[in-house]
Protein backbone atom coordinates (compact mmCIF):
# COMPACT_ATOMS: atom_id res chain seq x y z
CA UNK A 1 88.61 174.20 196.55
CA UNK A 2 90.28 171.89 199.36
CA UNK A 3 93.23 172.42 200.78
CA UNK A 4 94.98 169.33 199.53
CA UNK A 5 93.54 170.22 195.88
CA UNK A 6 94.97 173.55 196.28
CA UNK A 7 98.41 172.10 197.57
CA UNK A 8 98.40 169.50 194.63
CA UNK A 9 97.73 172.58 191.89
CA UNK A 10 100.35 174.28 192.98
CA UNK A 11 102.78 171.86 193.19
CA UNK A 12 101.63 170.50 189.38
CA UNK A 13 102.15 174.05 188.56
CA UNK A 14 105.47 174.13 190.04
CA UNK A 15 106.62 171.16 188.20
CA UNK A 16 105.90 172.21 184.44
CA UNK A 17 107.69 175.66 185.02
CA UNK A 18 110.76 173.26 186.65
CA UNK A 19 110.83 171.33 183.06
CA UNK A 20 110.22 174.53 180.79
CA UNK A 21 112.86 176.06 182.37
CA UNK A 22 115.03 172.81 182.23
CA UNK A 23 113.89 172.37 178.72
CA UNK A 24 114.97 176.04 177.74
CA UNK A 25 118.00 175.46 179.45
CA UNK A 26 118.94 172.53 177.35
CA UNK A 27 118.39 174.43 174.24
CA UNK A 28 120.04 176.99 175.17
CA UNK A 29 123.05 174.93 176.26
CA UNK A 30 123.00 173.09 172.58
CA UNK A 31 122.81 176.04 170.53
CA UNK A 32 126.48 176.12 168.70
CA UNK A 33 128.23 179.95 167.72
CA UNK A 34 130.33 179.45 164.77
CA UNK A 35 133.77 180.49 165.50
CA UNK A 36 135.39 183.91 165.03
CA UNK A 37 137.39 184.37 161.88
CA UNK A 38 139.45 186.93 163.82
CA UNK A 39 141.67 187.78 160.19
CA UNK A 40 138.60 188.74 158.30
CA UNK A 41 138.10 191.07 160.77
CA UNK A 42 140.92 192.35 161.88
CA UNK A 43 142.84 195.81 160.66
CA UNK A 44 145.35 195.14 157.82
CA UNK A 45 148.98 195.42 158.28
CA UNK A 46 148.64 197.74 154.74
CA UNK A 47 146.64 198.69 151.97
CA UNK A 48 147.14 198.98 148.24
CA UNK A 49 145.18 200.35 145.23
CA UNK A 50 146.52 198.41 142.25
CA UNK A 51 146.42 200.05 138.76
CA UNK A 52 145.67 198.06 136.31
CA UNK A 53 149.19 195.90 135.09
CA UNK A 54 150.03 197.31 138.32
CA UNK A 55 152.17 194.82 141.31
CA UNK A 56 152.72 195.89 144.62
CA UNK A 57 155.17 193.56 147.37
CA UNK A 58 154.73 194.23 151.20
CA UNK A 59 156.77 192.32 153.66
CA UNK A 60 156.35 192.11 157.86
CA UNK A 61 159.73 192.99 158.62
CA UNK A 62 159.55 190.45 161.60
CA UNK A 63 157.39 187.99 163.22
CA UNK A 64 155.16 190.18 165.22
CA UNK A 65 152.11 189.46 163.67
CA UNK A 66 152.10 185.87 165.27
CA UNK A 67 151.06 187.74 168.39
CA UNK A 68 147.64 189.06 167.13
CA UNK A 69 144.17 187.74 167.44
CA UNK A 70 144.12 186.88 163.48
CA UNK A 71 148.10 184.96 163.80
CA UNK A 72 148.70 186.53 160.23
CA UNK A 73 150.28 189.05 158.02
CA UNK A 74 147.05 190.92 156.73
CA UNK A 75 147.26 193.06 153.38
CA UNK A 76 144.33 194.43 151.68
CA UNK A 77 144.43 195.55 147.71
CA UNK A 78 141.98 197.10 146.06
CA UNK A 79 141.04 196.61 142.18
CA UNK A 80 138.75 198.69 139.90
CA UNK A 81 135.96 196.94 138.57
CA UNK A 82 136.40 194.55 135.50
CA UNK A 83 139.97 193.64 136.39
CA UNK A 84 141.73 190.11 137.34
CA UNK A 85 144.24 189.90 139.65
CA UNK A 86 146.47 187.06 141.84
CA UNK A 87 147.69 187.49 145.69
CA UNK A 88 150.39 185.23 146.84
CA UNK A 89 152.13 185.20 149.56
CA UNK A 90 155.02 183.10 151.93
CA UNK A 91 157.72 183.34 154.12
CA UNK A 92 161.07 185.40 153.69
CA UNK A 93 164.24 185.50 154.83
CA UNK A 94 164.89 188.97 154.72
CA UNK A 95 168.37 190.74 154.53
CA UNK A 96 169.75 193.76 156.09
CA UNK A 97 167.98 197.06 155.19
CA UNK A 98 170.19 199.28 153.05
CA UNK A 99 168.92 202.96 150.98
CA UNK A 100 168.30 200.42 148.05
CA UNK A 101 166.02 198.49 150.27
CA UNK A 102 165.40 195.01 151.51
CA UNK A 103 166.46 192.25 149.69
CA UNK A 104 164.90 188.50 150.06
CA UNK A 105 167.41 185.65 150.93
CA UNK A 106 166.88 182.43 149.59
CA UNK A 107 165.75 179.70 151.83
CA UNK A 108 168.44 176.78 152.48
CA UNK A 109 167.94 173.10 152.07
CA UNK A 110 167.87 172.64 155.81
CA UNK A 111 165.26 175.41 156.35
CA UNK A 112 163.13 174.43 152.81
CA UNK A 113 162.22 171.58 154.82
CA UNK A 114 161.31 172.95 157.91
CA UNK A 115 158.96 175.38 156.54
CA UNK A 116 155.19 175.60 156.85
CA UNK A 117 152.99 178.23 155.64
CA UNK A 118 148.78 179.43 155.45
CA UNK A 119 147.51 181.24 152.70
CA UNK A 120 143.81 182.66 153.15
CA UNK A 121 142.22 185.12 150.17
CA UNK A 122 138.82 187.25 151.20
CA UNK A 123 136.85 189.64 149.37
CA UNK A 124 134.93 192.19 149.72
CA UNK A 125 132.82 194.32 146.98
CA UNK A 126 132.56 198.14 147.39
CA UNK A 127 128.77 198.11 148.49
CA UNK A 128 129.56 195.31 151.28
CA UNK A 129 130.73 195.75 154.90
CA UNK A 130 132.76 192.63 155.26
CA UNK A 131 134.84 190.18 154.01
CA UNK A 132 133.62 186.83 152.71
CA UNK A 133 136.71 184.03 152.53
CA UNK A 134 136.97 182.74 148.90
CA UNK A 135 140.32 179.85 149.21
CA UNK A 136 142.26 179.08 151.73
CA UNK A 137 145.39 176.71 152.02
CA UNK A 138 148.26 175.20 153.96
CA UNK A 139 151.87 174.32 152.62
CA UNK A 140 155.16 172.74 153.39
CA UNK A 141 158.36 173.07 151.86
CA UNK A 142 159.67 170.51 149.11
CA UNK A 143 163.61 171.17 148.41
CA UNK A 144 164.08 170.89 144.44
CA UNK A 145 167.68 169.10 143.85
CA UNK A 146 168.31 170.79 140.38
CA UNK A 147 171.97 170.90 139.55
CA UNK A 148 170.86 174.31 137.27
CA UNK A 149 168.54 175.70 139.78
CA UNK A 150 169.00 174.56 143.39
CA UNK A 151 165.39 176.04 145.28
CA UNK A 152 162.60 175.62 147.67
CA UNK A 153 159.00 175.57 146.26
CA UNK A 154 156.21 174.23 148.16
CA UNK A 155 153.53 171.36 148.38
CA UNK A 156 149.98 172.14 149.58
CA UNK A 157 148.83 169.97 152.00
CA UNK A 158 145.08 171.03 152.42
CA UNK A 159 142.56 173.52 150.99
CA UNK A 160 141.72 174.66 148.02
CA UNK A 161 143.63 174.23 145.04
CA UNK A 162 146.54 177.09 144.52
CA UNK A 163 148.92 178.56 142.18
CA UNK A 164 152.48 179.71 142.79
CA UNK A 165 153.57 176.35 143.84
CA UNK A 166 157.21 176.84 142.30
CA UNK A 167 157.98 178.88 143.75
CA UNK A 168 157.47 180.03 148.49
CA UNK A 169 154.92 182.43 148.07
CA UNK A 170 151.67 180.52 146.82
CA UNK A 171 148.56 182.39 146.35
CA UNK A 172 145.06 182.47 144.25
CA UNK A 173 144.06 183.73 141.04
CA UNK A 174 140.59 186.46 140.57
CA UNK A 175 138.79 186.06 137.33
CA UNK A 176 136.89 189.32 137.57
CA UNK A 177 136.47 191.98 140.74
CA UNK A 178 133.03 192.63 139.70
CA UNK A 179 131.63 194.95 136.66
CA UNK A 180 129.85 197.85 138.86
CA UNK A 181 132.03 198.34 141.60
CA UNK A 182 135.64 197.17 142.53
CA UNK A 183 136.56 194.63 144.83
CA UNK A 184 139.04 194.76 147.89
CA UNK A 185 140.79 191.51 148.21
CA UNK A 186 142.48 190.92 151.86
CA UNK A 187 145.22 188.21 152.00
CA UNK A 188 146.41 186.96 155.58
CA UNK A 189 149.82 185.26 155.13
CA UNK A 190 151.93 183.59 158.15
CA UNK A 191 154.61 181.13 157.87
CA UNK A 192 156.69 179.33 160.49
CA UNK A 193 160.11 177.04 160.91
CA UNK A 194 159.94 173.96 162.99
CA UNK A 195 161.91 173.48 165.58
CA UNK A 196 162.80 171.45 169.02
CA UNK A 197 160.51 173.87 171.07
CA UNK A 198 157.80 173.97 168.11
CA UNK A 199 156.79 176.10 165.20
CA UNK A 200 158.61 179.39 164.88
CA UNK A 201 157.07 182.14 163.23
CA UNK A 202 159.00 183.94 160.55
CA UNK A 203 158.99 187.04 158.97
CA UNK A 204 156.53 187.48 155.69
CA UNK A 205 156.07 188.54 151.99
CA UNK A 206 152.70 189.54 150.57
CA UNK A 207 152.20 189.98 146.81
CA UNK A 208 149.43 191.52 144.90
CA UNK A 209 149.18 192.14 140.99
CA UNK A 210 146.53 193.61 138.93
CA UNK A 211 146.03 191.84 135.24
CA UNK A 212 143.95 194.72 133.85
């Protein structure tokens, strides 16, 4: 073979590796991760086993969950198979400790309307090794002007259709945590206050009731 055949070869060569690896490169650069659900993940703030016609109420304390990957209160409960069971939770304005406890302050008209909160539910059977998201949703406060029962509920503003909406602490409804095995249901809760320097995050209450 010539020279200049040899020369041409080579370069011809040269050129389809150039545009496979230009090719591969393109793929490579188009291929999309789906994004990290960092709260399905992410160690709960506490765990329950509910008995059946069993509740169980956990609250933050403060605002420090806001600072975590997942941005939420995270509470995992965990029902024997066959049951039902609904997980709510909302923001709190929480009073001074004392030995009887914690009690939960009322929001004000003022703050009723500066208040936004995110509900998420998961699940996650007994034979499976991580959570699957079943509803999510986002809320705002709506102040209720009744002369019997002054209060602050809340109107959802996206996701998937939930209950509790009387009352600052939506939530979803289970039919059934499976017949075999039982089923631990995570709920990641924050809430937040608006305010001249943006959203403030506030302190948290989780709820979680088995039906039987």
């Amino acid at each position: 073979m010539s020279t200049s055949r040899l020369r041409f070869v080579v370069l011809a060569s040269a050129v389809a590796v150039t545009a496979a690896m230009l090719s591969v490169g393109k793929a490579s650069a188009n291929i999309i991760f789906p994004p990290i659900d960092w709260c399905a993940i992410a160690s709960a703030n506490a765990t329950k086993t509910l008995a059946p016609s069993s509740g169980y109420m956990s609250a933050s304390g403060d605002a420090s969950y806001a600072k975590t990957l997942c941005g939420r209160y995270v509470v995992d409960f965990y029902l024997g198979p066959g049951h039902a069971g609904s997980f709510r939770g909302g923001g709190a304005y929480l009073g001074p400790v004392t030995p009887q406890g914690q009690s939960v302050l009322p929001f004000s008209k003022s703050a009723c309307a500066l208040l936004k909160e995110n509900v998420t539910l998961y699940s996650r059977s007994l034979v499976a090794t991580s959570f699957t998201r079943v509803a999510s949703g986002a809320f705002k406060g709506t102040w209720v002007d009744d002369p019997a029962n002054p209060r602050c509920e809340v109107t959802q503003t996206s996701g998937e259709p939930a209950q509790g909406l009387t009352t600052v602490w939506p939530g979803y409804y289970t039919s059934s945590s499976g017949v075999l095995v039982g089923t631990t249901y995570r709920i990641a809760v924050s809430a937040t206050l608006t305010t001249i320097d943006g959203p403030a995050a506030i302190p948290v209450l989780v709820q979680g009731y088995n039906w039987g």
